[in-house]
N, C-alpha and C. Protein backbone atom coordinates (compact mmCIF):
# COMPACT_ATOMS: atom_id res chain seq x y z
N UNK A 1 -67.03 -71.55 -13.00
CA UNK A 1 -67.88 -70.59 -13.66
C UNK A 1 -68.64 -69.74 -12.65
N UNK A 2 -68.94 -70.23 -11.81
CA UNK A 2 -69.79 -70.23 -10.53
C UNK A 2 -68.63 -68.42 -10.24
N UNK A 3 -67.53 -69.55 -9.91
CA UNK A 3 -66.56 -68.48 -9.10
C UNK A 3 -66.49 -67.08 -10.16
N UNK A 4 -66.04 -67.07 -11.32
CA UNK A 4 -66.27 -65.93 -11.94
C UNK A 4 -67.30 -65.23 -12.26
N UNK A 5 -68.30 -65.56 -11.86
CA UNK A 5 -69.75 -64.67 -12.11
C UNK A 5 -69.50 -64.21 -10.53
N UNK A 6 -69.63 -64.47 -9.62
CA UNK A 6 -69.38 -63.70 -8.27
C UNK A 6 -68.23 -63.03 -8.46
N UNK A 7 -67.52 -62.79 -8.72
CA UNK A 7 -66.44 -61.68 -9.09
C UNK A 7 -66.35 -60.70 -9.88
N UNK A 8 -67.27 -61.29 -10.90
CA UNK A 8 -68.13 -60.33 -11.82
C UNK A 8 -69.18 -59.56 -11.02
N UNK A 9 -70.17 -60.03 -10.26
CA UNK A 9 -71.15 -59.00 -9.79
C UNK A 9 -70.31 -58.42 -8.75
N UNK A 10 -69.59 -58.65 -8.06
CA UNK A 10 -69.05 -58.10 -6.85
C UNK A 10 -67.76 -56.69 -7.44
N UNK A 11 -67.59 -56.70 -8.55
CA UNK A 11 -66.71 -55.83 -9.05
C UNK A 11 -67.97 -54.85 -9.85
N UNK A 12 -68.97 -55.26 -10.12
CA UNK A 12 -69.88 -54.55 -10.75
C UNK A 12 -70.51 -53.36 -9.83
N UNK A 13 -70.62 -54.25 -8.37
CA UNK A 13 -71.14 -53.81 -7.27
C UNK A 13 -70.10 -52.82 -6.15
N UNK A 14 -69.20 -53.20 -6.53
CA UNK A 14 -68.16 -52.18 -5.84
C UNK A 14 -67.80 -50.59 -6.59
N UNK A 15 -68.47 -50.83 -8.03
CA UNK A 15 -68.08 -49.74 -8.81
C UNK A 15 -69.00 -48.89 -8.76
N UNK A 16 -70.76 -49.41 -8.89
CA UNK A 16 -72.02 -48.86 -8.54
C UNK A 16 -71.57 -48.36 -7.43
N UNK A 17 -71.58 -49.14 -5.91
CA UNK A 17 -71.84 -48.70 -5.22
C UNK A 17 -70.56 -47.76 -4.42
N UNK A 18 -69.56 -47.58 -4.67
CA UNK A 18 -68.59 -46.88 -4.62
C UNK A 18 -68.27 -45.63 -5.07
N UNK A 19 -69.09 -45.55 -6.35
CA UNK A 19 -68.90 -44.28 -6.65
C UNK A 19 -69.90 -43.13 -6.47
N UNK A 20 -69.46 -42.12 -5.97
CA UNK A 20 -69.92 -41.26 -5.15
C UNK A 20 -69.81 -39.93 -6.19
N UNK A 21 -70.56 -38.75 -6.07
CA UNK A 21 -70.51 -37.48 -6.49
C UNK A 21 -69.71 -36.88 -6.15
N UNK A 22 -68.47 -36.85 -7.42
CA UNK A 22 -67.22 -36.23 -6.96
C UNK A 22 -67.43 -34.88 -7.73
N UNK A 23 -66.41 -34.23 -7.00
CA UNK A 23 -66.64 -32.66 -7.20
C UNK A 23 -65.40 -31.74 -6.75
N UNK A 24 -64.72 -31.10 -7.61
CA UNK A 24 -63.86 -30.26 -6.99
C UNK A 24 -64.78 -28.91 -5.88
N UNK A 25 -63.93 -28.77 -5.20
CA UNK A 25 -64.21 -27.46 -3.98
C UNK A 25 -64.98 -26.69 -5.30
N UNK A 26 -65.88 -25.78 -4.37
CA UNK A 26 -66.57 -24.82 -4.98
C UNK A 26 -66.46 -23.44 -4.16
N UNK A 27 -65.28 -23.38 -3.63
CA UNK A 27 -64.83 -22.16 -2.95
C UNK A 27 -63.90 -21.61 -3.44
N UNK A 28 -63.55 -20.33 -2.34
CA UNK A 28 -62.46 -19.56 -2.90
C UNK A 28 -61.68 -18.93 -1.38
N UNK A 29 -60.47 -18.80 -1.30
CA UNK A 29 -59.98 -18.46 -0.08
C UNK A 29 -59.05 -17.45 -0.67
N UNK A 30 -58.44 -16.17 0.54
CA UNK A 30 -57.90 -15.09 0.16
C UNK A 30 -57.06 -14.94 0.91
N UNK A 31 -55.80 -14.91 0.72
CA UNK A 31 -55.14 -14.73 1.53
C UNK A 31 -54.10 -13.37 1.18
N UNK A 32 -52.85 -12.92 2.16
CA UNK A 32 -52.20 -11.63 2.45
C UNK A 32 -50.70 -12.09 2.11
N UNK A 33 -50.01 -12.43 0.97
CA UNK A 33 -48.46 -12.62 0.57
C UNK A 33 -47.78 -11.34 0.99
N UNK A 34 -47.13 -11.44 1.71
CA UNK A 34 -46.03 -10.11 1.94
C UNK A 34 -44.24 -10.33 1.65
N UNK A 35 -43.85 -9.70 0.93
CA UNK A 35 -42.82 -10.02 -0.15
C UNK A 35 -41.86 -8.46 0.62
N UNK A 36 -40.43 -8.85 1.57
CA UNK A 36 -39.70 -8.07 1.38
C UNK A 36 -38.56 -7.80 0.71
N UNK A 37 -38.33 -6.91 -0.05
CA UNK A 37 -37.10 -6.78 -0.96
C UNK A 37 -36.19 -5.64 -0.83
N UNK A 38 -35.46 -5.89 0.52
CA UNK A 38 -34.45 -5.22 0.84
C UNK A 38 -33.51 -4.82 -0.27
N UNK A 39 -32.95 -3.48 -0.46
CA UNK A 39 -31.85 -2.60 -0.80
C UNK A 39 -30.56 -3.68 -0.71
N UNK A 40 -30.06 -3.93 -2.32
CA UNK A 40 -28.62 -4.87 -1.71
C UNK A 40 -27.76 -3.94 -2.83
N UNK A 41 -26.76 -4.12 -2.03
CA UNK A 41 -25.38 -3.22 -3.20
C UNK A 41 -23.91 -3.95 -2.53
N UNK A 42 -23.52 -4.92 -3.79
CA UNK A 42 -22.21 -5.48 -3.45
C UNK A 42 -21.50 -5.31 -4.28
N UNK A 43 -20.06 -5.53 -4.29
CA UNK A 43 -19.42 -6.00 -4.90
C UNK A 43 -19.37 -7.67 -5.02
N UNK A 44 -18.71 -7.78 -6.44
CA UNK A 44 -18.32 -9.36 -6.47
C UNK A 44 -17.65 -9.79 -6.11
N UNK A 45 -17.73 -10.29 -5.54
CA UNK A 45 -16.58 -11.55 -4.77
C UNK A 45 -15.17 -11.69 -5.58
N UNK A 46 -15.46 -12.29 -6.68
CA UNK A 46 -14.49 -12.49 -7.67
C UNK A 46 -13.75 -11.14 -8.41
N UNK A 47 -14.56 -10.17 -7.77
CA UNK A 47 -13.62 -8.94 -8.25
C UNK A 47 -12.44 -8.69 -7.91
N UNK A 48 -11.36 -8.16 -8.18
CA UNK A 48 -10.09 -8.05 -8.04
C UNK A 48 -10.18 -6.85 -6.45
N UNK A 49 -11.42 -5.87 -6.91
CA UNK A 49 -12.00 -5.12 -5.26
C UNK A 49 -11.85 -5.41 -3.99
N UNK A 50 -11.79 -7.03 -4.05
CA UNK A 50 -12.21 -7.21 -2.83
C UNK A 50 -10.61 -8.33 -2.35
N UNK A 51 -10.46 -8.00 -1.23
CA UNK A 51 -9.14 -8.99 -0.80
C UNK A 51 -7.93 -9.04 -1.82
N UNK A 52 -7.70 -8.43 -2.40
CA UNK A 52 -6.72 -8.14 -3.42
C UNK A 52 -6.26 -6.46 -3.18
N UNK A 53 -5.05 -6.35 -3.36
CA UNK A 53 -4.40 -4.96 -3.27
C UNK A 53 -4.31 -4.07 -4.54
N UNK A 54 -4.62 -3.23 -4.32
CA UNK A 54 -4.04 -2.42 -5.44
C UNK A 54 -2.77 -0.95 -4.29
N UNK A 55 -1.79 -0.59 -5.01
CA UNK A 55 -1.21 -0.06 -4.01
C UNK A 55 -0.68 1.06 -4.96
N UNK A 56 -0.72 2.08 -4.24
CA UNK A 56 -0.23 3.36 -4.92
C UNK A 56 0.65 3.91 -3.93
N UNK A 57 2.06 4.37 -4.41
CA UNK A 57 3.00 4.62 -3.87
C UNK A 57 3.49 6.24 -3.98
N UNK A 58 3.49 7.20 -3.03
CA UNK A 58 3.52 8.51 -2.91
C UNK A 58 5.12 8.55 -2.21
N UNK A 59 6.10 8.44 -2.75
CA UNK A 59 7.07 8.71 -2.36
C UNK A 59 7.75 10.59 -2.19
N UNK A 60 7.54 11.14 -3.65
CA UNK A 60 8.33 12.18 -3.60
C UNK A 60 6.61 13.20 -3.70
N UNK A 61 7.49 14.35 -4.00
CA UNK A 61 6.49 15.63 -4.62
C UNK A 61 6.11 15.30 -5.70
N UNK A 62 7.01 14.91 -6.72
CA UNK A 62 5.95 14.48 -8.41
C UNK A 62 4.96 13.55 -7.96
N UNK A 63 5.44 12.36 -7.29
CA UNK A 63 4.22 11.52 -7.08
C UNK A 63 2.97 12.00 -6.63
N UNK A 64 2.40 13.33 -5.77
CA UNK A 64 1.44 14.18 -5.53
C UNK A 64 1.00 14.62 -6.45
N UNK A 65 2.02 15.12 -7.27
CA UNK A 65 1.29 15.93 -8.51
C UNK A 65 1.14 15.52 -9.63
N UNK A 66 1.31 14.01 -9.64
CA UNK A 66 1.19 13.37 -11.11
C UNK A 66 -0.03 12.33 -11.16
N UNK A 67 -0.56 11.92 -11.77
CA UNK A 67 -1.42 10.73 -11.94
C UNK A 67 -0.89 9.66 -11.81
N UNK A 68 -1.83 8.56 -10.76
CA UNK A 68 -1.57 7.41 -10.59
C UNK A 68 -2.10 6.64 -10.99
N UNK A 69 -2.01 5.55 -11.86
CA UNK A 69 -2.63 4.66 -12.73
C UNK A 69 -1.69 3.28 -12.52
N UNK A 70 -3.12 2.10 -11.80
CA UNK A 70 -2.50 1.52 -11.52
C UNK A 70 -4.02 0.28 -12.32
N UNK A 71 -3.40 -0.71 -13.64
CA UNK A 71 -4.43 -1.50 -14.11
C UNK A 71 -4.51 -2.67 -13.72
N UNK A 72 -6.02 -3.11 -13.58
CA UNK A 72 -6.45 -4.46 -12.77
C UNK A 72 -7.43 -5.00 -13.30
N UNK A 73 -7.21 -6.02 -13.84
CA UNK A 73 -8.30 -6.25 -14.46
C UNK A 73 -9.71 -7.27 -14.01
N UNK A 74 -11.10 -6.62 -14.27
CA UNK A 74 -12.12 -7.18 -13.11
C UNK A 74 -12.07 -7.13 -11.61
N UNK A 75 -11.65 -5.63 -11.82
CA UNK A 75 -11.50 -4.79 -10.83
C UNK A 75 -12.88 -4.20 -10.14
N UNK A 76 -14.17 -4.29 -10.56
CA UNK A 76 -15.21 -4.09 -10.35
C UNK A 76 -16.32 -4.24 -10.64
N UNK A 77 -16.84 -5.10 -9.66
CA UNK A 77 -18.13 -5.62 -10.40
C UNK A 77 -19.33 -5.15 -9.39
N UNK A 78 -20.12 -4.47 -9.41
CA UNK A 78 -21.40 -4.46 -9.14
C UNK A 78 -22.42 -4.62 -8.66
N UNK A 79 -23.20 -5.38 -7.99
CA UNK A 79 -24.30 -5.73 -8.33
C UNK A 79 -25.52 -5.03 -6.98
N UNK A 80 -26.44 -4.23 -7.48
CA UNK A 80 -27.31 -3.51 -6.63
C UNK A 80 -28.57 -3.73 -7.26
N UNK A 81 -29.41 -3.19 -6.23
CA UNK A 81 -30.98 -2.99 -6.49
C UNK A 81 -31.32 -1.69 -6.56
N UNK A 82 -30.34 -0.64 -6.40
CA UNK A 82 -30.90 0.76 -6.80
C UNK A 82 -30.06 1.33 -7.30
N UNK A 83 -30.28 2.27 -7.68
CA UNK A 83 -29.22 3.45 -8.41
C UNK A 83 -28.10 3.73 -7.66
N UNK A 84 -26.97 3.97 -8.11
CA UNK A 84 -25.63 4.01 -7.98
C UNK A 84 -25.21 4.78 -8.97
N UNK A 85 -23.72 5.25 -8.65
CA UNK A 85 -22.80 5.88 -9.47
C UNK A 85 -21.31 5.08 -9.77
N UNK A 86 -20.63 5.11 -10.86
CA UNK A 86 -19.37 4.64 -10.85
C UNK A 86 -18.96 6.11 -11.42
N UNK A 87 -17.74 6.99 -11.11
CA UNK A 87 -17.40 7.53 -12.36
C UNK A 87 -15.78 7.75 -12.31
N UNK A 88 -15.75 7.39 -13.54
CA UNK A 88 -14.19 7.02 -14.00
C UNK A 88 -13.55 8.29 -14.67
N UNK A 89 -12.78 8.37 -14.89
CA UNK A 89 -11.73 9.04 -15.62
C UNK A 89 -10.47 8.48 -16.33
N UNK A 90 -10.81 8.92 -17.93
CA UNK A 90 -9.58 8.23 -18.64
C UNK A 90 -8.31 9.31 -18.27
N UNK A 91 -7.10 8.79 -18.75
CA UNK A 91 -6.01 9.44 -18.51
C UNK A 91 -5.76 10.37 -19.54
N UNK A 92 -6.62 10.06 -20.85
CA UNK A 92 -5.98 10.69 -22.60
C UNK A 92 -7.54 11.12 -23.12
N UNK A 93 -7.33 10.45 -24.68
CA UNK A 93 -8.68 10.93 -25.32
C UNK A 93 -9.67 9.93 -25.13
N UNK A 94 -9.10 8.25 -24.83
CA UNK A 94 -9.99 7.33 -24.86
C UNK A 94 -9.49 6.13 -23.38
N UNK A 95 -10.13 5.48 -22.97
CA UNK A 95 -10.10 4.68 -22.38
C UNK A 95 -9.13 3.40 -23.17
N UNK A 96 -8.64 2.82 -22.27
CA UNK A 96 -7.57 1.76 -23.07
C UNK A 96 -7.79 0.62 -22.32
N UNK A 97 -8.18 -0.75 -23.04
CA UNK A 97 -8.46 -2.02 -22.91
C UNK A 97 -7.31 -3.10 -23.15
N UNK A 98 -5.98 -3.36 -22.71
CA UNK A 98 -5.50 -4.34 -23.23
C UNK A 98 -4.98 -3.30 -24.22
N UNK A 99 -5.08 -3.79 -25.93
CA UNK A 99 -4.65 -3.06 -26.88
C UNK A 99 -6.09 -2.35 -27.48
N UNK A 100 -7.14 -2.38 -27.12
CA UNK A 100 -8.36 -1.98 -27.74
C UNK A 100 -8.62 -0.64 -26.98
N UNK A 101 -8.98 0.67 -27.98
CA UNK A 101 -9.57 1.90 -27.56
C UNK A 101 -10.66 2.00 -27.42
N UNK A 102 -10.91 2.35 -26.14
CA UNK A 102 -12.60 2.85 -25.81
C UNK A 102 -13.03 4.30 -25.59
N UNK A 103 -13.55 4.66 -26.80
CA UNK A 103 -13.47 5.99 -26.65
C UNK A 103 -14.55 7.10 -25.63
């Protein structure tokens, strides 16, 4: 009994006297983040663009003077941080997908 009353005041006494005036910081610090965000303009990897051929063959005089259309598909992909241009040209009235018209 003896022994648990000294374990009792001594846990009583470690809690009194242990605990102290806690307090989060009462400051404030400022600091300078500098963030660069370089200009990127790629193509995708996985585009057909890149390491893959596309080949257009100019043999005679018609071949100069005719249109060459040669289809690939995910042939170009993109990806930039600023303005760019793509500009295409259909061959007819609409763009052609597979069997789907894009007009």
């Amino acid at each position: 009994m003896k022994k648990q009353i000294l374990i009792t005041a001594l846990t009583f006494g470690a809690i009194i006297l242990g605990t102290s005036n806690v307090q989060a910081q009462n400051t404030t610090a400022t600091t300078t983040v500098n963030i660069t965000l370089n200009d990127v303009i790629s193509i995708d990897a996985g585009s057909t663009a890149i390491g893959n051929t596309v080949d257009f063959n100019y043999a005679t005089a018609a071949d100069y003077n005719s249109d060459q259309t040669i289809t690939k598909a995910n042939s170009l992909k993109v990806t930039s941080t600023k303005n760019f241009n793509v500009k295409v040209k259909a061959g007819g009235a609409n763009f052609i997908n597979g069997t789907n018209l894009i007009p």
